[in-house]
N, C-alpha and C. Protein backbone atom coordinates (compact mmCIF):
# COMPACT_ATOMS: atom_id res chain seq x y z
N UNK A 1 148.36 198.54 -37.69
CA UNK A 1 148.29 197.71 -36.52
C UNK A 1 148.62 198.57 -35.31
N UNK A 2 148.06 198.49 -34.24
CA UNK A 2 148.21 198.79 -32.68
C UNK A 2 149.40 199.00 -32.54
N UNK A 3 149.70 199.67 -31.49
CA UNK A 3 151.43 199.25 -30.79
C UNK A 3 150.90 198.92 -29.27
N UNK A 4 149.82 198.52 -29.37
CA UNK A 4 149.86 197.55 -28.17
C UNK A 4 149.39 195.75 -28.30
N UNK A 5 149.15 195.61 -27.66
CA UNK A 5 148.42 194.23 -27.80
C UNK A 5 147.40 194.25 -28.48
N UNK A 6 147.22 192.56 -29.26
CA UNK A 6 145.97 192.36 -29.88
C UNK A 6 146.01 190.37 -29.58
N UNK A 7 144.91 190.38 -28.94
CA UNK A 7 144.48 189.01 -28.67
C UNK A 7 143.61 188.76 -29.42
N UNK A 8 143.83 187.13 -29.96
CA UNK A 8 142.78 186.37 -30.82
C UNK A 8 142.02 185.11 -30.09
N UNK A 9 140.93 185.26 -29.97
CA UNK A 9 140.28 183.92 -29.70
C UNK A 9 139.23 183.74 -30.94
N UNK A 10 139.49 182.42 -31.05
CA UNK A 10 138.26 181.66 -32.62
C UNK A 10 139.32 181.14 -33.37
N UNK A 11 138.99 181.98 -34.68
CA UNK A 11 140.01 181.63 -35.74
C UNK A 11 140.32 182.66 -36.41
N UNK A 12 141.87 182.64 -36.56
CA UNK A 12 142.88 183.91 -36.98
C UNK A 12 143.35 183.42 -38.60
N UNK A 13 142.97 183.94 -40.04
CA UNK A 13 143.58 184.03 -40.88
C UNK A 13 144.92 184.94 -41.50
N UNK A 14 145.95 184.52 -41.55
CA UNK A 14 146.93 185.65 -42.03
C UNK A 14 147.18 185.26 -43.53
N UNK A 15 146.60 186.31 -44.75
CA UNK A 15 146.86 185.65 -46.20
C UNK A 15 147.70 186.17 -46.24
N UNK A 16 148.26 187.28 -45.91
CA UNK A 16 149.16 188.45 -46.57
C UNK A 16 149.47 189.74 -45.78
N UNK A 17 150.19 190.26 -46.02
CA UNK A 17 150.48 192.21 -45.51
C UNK A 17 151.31 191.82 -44.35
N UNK A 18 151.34 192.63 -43.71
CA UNK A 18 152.55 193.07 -42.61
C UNK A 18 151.84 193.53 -41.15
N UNK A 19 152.33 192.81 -40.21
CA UNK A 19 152.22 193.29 -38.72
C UNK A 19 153.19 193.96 -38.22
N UNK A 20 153.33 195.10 -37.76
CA UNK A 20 154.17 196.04 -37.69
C UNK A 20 153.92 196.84 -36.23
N UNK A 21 155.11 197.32 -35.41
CA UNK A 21 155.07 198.32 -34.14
C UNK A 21 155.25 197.29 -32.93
N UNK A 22 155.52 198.34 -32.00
CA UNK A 22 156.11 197.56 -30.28
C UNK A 22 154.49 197.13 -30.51
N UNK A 23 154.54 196.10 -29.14
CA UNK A 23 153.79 195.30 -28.94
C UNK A 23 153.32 193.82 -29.28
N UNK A 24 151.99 192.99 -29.03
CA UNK A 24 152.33 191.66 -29.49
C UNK A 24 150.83 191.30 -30.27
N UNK A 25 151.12 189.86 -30.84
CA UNK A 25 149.75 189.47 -31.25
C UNK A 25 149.66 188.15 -30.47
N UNK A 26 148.52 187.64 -30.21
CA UNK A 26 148.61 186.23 -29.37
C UNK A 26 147.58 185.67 -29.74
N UNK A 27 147.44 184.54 -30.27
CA UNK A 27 146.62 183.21 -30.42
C UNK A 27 146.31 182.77 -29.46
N UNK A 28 145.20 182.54 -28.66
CA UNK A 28 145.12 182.11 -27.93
C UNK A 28 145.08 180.61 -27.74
N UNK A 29 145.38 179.92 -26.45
CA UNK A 29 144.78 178.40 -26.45
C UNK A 29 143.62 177.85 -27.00
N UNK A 30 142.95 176.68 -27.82
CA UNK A 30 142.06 176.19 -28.22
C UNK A 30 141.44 176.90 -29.51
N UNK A 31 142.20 178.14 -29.93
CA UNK A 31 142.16 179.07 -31.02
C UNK A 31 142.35 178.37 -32.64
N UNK A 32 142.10 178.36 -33.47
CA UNK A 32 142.84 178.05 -34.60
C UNK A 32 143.17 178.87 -35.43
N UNK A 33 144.49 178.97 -36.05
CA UNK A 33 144.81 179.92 -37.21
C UNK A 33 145.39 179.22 -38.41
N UNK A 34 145.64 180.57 -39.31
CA UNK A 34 146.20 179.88 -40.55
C UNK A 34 147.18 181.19 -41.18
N UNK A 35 148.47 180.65 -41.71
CA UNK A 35 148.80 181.79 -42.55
C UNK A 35 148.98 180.95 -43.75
N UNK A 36 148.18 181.41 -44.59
CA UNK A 36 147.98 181.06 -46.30
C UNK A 36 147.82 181.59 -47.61
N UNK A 37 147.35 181.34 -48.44
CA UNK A 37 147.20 182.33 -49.43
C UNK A 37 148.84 182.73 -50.14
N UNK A 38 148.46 183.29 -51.26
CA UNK A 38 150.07 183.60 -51.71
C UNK A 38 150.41 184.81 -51.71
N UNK A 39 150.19 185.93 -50.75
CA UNK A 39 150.64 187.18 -50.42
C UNK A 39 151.72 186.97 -49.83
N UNK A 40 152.79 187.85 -49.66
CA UNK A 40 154.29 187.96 -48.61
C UNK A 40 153.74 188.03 -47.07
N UNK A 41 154.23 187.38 -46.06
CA UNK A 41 154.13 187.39 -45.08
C UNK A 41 154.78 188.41 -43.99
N UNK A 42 154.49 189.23 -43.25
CA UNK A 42 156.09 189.74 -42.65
C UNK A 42 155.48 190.02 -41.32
N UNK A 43 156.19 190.05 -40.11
CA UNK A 43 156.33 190.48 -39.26
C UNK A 43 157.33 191.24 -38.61
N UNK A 44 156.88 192.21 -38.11
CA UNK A 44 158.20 193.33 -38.18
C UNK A 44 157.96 194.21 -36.56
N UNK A 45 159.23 194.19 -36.07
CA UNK A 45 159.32 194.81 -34.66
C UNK A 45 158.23 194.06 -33.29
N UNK A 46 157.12 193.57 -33.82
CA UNK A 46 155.79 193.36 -33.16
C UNK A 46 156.82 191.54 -32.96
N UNK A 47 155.83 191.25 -31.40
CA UNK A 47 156.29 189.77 -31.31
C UNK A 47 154.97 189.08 -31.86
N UNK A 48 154.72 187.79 -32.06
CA UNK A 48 153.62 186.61 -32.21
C UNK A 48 153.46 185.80 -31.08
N UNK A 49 152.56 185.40 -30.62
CA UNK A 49 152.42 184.50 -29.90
C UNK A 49 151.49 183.29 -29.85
N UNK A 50 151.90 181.94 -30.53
CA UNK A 50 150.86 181.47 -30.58
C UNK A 50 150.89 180.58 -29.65
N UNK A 51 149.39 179.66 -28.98
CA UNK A 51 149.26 179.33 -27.82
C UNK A 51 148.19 178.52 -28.36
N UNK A 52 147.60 178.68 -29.61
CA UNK A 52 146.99 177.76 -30.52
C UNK A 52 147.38 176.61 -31.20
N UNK A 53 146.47 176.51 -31.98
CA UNK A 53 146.90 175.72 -32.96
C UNK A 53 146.99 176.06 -34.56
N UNK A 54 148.08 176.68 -34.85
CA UNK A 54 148.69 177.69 -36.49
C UNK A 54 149.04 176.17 -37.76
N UNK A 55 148.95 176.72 -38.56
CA UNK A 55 148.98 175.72 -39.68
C UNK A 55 149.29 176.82 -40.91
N UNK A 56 150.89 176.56 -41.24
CA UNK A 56 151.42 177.24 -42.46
C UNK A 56 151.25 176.49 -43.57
N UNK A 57 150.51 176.92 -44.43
CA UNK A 57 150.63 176.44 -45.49
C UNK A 57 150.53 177.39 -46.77
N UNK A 58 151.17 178.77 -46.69
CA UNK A 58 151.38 179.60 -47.86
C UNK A 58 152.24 179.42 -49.09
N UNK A 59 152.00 180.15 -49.97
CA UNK A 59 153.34 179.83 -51.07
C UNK A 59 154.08 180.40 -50.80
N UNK A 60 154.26 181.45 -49.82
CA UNK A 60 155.94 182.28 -49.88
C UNK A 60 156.12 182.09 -48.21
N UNK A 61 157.49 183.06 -48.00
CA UNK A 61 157.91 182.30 -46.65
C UNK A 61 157.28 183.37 -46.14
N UNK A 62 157.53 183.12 -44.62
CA UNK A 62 157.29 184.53 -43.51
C UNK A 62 158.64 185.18 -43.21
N UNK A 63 158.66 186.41 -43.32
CA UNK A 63 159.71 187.35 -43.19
C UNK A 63 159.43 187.93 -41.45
N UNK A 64 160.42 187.66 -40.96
CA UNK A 64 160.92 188.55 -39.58
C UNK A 64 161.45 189.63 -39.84
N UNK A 65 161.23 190.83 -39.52
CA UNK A 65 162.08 191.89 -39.65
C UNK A 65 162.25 192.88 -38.18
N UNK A 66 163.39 193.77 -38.44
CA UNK A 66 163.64 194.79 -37.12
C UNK A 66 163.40 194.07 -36.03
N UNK A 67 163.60 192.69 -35.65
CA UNK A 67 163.84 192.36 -34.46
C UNK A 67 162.89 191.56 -33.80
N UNK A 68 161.42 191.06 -34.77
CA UNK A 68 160.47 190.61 -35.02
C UNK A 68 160.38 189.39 -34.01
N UNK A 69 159.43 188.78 -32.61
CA UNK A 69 159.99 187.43 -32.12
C UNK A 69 158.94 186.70 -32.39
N UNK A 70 158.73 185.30 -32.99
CA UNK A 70 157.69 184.46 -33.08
C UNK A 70 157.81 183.74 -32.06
N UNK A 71 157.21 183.28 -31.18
CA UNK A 71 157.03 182.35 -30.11
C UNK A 71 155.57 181.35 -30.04
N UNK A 72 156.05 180.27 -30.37
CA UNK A 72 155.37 178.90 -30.54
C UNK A 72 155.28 178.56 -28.77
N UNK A 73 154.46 179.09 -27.98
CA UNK A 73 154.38 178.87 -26.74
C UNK A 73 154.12 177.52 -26.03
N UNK A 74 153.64 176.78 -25.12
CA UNK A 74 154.17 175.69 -24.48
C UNK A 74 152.73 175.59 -24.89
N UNK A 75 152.18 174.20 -25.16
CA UNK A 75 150.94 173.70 -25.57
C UNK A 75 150.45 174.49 -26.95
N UNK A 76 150.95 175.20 -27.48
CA UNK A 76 151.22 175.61 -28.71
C UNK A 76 151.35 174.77 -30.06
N UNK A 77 151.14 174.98 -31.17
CA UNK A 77 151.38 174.12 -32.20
C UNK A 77 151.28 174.50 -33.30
N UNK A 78 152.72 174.64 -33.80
CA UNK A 78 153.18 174.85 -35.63
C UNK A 78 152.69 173.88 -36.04
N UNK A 79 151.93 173.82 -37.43
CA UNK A 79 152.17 172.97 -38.43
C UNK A 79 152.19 173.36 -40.04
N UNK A 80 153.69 172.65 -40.44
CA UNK A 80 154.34 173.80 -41.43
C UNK A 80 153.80 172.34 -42.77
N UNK A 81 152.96 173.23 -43.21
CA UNK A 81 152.76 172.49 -44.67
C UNK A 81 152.85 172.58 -45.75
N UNK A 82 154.39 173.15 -45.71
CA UNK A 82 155.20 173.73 -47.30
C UNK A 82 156.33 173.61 -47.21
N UNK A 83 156.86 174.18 -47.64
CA UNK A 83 158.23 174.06 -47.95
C UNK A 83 158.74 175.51 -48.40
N UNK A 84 158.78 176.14 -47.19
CA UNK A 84 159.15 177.47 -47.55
C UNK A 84 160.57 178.04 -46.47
N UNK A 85 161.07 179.31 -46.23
CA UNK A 85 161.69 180.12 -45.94
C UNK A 85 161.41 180.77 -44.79
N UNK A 86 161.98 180.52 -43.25
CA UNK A 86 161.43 181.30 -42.88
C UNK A 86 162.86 182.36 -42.56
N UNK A 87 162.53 183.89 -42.99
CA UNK A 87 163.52 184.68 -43.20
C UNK A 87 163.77 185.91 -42.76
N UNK A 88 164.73 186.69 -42.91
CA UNK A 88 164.04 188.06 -42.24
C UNK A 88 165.76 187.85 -41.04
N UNK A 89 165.42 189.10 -40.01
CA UNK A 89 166.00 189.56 -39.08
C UNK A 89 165.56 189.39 -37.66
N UNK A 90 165.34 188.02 -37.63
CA UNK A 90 164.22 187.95 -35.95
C UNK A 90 164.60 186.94 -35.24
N UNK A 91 163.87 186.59 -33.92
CA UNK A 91 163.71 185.21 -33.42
C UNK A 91 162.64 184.25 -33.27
N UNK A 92 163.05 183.16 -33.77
CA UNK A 92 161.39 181.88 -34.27
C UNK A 92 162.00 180.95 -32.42
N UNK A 93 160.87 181.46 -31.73
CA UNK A 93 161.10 180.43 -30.58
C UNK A 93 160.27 179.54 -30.15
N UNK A 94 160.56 178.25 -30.07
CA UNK A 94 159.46 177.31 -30.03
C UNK A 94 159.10 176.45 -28.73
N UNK A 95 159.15 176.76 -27.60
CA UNK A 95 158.57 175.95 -26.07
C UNK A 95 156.99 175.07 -26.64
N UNK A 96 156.69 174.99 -27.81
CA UNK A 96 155.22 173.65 -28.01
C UNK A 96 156.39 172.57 -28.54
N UNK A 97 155.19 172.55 -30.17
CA UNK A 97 155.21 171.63 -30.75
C UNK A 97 155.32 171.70 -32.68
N UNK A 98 156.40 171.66 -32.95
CA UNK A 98 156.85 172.40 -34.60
C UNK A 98 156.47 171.00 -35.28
N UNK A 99 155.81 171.36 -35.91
CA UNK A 99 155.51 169.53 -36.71
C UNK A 99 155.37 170.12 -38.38
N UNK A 100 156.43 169.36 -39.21
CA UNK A 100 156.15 169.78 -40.56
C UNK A 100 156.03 167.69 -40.97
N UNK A 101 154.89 167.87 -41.43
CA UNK A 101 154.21 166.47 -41.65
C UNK A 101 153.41 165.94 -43.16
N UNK A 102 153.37 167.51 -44.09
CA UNK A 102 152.90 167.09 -44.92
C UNK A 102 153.46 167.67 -46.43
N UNK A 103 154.67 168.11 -46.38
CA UNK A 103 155.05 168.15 -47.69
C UNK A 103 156.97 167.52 -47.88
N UNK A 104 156.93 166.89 -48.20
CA UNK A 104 158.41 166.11 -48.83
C UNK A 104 159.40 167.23 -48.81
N UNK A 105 159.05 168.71 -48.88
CA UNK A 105 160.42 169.72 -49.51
C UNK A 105 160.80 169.92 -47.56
N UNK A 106 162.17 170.81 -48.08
CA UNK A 106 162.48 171.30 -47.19
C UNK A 106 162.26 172.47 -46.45
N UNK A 107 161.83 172.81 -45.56
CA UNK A 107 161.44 174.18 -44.10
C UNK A 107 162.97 174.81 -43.86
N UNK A 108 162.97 175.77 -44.23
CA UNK A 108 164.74 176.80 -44.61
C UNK A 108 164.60 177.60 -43.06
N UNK A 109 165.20 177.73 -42.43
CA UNK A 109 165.26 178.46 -41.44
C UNK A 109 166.52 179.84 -41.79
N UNK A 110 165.98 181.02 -42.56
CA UNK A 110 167.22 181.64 -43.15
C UNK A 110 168.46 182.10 -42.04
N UNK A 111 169.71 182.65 -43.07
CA UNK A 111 170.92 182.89 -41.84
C UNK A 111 170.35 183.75 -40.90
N UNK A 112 169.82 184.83 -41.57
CA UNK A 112 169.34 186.01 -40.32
C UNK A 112 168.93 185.74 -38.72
N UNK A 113 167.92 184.52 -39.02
CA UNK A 113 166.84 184.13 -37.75
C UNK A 113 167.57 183.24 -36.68
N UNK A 114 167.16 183.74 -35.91
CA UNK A 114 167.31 182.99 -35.00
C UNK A 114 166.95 181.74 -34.38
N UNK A 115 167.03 180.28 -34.08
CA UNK A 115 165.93 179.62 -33.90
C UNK A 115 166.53 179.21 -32.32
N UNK A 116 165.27 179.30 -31.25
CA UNK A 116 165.93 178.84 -30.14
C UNK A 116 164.60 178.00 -29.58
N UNK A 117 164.91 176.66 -29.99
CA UNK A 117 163.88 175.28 -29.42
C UNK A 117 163.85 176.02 -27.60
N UNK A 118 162.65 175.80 -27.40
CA UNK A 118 162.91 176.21 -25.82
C UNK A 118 162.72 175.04 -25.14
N UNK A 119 162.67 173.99 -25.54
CA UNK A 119 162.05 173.13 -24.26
C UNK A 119 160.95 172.19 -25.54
N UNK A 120 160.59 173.24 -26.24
CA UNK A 120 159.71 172.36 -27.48
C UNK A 120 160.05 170.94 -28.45
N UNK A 121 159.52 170.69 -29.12
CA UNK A 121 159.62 169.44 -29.53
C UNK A 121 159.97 169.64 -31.49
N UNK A 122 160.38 169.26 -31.91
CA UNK A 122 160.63 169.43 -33.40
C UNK A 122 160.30 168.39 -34.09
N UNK A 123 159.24 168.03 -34.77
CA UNK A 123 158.64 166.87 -35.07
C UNK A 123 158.56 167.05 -36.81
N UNK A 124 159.50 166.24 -37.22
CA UNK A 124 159.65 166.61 -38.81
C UNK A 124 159.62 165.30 -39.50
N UNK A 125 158.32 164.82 -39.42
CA UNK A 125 157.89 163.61 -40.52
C UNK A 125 158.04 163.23 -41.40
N UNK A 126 157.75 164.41 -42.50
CA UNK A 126 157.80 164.53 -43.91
C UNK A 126 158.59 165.68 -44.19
N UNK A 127 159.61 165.22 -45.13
CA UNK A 127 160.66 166.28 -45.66
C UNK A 127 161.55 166.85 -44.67
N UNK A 128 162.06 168.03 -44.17
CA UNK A 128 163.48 168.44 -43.33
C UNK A 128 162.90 169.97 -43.27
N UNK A 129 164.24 170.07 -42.21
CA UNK A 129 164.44 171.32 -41.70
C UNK A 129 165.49 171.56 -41.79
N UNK A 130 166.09 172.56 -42.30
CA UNK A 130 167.47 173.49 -42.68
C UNK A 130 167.47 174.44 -41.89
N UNK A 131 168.28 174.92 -40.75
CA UNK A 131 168.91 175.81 -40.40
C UNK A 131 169.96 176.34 -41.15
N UNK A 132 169.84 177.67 -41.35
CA UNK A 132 171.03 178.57 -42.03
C UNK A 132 171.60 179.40 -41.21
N UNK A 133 170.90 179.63 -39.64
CA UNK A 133 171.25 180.71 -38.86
C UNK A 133 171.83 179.84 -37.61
N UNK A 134 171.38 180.72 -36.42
CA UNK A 134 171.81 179.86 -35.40
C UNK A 134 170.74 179.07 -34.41
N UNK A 135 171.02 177.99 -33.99
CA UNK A 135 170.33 176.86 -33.83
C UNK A 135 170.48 176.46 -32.20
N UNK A 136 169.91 177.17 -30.91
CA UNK A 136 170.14 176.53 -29.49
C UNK A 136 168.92 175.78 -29.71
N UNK A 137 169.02 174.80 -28.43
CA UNK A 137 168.24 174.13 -27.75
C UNK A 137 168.38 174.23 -26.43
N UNK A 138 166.89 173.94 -25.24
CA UNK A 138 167.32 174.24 -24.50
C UNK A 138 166.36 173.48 -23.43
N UNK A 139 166.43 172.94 -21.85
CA UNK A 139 165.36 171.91 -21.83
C UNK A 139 165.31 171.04 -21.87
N UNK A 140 164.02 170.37 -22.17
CA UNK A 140 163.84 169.10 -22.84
C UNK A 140 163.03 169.09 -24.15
N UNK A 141 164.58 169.73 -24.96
CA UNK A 141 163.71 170.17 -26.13
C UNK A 141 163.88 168.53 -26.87
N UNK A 142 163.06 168.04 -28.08
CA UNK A 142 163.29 167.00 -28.82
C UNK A 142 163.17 167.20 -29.90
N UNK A 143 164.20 166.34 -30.74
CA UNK A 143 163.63 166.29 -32.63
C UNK A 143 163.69 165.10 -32.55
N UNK A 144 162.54 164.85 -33.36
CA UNK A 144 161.92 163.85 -34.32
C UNK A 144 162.12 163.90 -35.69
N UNK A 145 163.27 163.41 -35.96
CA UNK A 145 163.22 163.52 -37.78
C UNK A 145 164.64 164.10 -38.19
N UNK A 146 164.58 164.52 -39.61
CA UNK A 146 165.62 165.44 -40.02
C UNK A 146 165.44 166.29 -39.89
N UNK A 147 167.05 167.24 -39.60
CA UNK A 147 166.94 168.37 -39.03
C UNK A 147 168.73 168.77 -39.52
N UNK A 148 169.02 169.60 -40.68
CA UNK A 148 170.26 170.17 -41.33
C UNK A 148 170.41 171.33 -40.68
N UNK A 149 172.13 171.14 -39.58
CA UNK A 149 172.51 172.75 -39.40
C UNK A 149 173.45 172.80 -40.88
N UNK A 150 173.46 173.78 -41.34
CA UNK A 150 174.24 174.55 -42.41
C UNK A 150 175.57 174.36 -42.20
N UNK A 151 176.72 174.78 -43.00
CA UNK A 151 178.20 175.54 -42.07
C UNK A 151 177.81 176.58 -42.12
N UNK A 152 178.89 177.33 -41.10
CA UNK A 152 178.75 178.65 -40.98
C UNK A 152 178.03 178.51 -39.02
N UNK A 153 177.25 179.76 -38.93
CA UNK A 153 177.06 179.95 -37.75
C UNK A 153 176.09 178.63 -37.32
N UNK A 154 175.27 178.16 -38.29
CA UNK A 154 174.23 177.44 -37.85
C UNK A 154 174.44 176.00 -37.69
N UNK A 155 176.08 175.46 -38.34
CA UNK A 155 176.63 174.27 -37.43
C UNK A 155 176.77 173.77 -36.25
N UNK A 156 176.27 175.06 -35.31
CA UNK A 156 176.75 174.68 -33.76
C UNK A 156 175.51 175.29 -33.33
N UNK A 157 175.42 175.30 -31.91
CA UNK A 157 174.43 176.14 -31.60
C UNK A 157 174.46 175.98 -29.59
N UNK A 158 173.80 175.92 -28.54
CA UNK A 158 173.96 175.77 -27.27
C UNK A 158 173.06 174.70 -26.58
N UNK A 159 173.09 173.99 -25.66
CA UNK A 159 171.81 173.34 -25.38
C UNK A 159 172.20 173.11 -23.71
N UNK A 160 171.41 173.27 -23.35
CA UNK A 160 171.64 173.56 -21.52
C UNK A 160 173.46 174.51 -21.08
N UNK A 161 173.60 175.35 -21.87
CA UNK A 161 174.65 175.67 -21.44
C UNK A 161 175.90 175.20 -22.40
N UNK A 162 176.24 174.24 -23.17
CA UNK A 162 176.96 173.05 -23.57
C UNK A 162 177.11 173.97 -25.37
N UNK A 163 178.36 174.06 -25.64
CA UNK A 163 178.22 174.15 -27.09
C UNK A 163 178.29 173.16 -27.85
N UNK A 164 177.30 172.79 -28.90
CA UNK A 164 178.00 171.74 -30.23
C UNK A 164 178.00 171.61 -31.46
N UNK A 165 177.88 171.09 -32.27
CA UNK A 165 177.99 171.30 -33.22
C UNK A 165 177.60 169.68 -34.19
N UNK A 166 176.80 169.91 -35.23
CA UNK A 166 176.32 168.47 -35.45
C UNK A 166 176.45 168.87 -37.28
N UNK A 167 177.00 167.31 -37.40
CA UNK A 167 177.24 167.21 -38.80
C UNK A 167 176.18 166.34 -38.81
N UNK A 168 175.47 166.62 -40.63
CA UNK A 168 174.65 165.95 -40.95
C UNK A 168 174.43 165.58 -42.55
N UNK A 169 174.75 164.41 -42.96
CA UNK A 169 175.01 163.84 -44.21
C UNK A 169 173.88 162.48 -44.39
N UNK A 170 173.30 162.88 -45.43
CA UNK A 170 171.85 162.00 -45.59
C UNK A 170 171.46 161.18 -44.46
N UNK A 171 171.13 160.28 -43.92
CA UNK A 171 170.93 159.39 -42.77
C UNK A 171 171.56 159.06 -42.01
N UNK A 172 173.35 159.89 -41.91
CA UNK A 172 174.07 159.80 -40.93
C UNK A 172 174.17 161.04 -40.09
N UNK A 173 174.13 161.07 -38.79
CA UNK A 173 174.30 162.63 -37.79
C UNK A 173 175.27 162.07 -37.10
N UNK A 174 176.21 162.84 -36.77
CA UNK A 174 176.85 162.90 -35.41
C UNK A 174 176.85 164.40 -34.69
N UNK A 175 176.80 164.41 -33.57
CA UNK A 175 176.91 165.52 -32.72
C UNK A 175 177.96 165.69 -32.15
N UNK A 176 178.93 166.65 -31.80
CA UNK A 176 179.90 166.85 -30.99
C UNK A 176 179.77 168.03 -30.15
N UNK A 177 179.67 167.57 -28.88
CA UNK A 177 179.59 168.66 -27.84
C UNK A 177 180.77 168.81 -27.35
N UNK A 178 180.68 170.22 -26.74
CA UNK A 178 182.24 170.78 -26.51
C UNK A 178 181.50 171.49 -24.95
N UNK A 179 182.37 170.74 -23.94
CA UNK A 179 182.16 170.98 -22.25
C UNK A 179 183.65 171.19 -21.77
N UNK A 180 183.67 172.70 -21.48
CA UNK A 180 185.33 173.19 -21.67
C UNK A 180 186.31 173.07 -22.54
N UNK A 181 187.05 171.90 -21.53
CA UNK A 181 188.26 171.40 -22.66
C UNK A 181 187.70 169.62 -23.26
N UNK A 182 186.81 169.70 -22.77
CA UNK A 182 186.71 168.00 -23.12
C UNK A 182 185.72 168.07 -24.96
N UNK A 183 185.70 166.99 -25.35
CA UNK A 183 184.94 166.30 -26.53
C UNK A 183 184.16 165.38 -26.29
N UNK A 184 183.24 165.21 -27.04
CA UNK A 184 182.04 164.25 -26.78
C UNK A 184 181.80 163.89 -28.19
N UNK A 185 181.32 163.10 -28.56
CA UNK A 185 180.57 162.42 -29.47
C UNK A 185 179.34 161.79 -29.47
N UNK A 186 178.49 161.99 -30.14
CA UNK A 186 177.12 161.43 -29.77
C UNK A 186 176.25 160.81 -31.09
């Protein structure tokens, strides 16, 4: 792969192998892609950018590595149709629209990754989302659905500035934000 840019307009398949080196890949708007097939996924050092419309539905997860950033851009759109891992050493940032709608299992967000909602929307219909890492929001970001921070780092996370931290036990959530010295409950 390049170490510069590579733009996609049409339709982008990713079955398998590795994107690798400085620089980015970008989906464009009105674009469609897919990462599928049961090869390992990875992205490594290189950012993503999608601005399309992506639809996961592989058997294994996607690996971030060396610093790897996925960005789900604003009019953008994940749709995660498995139940996989996403893992690795990177950041998954989402300013669209993350919609996992068609499989019952759970979407693992591993400890490594980073996930920082930018303003995007988290739309989880069918089955959940597990955070294992760390978890901001930021915006007017929204979730729709279930959505598990872990313990550990990925219990808390930031959202306009504000730290908190949200427990989550089958159909009950509470949130507790922490603004200095004060407590909140939500």
């Amino acid at each position: 792969m390049r170490s510069s840019g590579l733009t996609i307009g049409g339709t982008f398949n990713w079955n398998g192998g590795t994107m690798s080196g400085a620089g980015y890949t970008t989906l464009l708007a009105g674009s469609t892609g897919s990462i599928a097939g049961t090869g390992a996924v990875t992205l490594s050092t290189r950012s993503f950018n999608n601005q399309g419309a992506l639809t996961w539905s592989a058997a294994n997860g996607i690996t971030l590595g060396a610093g790897a950033v996925f960005t789900n851009q604003a009019g953008g759109s994940v749709t995660i149709a498995n139940a996989q891992t996403l893992g690795g050493t990177g950041t998954f940032v989402n300013a669209g629209n993350l919609v996992k709608n068609t499989n019952t299992g759970v979407f693992t967000v591993g400890s490594g990754v980073v996930f920082n909602n930018a303003g995007g929307v988290l739309n989880i219909t069918t089955g959940s989302m597990n955070t294992a890492g760390a978890f901001n929001a930021s915006g007017a970001s929204q979730l729709q659905g279930a959505l598990t921070l872990a313990a550990g780092g990925s219990n808390s996370g930031t959202r306009d500035g504000r730290t908190f931290a949200r427990i989550h036990i089958g159909d009950f959530s509470r949130e507790i934000q922490f603004a200095q010295d004060r407590k909140s409950t939500r």
